[in-house]
Protein backbone atom coordinates (compact mmCIF):
# COMPACT_ATOMS: atom_id res chain seq x y z
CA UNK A 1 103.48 117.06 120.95
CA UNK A 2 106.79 115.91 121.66
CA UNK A 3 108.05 112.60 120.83
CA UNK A 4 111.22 112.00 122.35
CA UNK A 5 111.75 109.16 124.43
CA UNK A 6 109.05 107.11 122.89
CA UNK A 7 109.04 103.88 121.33
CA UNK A 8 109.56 103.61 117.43
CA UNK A 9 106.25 101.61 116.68
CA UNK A 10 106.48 102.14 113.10
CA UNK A 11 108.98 103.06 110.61
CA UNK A 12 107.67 104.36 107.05
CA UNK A 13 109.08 106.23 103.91
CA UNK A 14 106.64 108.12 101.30
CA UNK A 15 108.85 108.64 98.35
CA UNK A 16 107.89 112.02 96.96
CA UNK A 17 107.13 113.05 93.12
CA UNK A 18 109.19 110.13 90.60
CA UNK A 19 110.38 107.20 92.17
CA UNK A 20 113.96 106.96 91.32
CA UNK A 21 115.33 104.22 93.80
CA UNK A 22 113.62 101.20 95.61
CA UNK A 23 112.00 102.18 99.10
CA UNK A 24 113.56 98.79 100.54
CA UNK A 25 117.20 100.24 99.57
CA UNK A 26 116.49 103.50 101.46
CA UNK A 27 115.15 101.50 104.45
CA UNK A 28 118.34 99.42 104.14
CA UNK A 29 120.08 103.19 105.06
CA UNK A 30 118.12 103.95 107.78
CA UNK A 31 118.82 102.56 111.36
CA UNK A 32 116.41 104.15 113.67
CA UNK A 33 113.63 100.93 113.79
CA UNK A 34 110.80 99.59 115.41
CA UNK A 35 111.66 98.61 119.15
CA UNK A 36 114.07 101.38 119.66
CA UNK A 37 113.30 104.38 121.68
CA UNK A 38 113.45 107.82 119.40
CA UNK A 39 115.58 110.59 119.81
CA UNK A 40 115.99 113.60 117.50
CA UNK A 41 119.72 112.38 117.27
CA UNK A 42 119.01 109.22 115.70
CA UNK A 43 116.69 110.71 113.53
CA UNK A 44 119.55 113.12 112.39
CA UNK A 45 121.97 110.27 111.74
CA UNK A 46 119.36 108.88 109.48
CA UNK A 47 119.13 111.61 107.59
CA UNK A 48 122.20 112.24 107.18
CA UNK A 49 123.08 108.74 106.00
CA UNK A 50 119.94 109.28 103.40
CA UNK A 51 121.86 112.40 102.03
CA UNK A 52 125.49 110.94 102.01
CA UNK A 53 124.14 107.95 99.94
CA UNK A 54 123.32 110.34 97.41
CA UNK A 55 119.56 109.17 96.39
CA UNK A 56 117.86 111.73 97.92
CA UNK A 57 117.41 115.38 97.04
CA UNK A 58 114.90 116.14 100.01
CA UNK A 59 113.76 114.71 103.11
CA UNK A 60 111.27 115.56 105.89
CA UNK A 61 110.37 113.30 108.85
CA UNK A 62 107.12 113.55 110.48
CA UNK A 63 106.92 112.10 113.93
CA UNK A 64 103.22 110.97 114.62
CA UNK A 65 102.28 110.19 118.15
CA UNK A 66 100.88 106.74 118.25
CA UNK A 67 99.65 106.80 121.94
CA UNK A 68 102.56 105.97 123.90
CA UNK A 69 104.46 105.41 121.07
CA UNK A 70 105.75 106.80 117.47
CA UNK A 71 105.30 106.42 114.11
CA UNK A 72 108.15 108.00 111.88
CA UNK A 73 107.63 108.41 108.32
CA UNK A 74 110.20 109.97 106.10
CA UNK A 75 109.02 111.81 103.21
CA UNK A 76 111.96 111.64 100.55
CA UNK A 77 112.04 113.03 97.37
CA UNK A 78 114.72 110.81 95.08
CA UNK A 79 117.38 112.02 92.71
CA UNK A 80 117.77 110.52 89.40
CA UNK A 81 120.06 107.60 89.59
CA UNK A 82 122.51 106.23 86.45
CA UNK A 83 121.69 102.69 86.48
């Protein structure tokens, strides 16, 4: 089913295998967000921005159809960090 052009109802992250980061610091990265209508472009930039910052080793976003609207949920597996 094709989501484009929906409404973001929900915006969700599933970190994958070890949790290496804080979900609330990769949500800080990512700018597609509830309200805003979603396009495979934005979704792009997000991922993109989740790469660049270097936490992440592997995403995939799943785009659920929520009736007239979307939920995104982006399935990240973390890198090890040096803290």
């Amino acid at each position: 089913m094709d989501s484009r052009g929906k409404v973001i109802e929900t915006v969700a992250i599933d970190l994958v295998g070890e949790k290496f980061i804080d979900e609330n610091k990769l949500k800080s990265i990512i700018r597609s967000a509830t309200g805003d209508t979603y396009t495979a472009h934005a979704v792009d930039i997000d991922i993109r921005a989740l790469f660049e910052s270097g936490y992440v080793d592997d995403i995939r976003v799943l785009a659920e159809p929520k009736g007239d609207k979307v939920g995104l949920i982006f399935e990240v597996t973390t890198r090890p960090t040096m803290e």
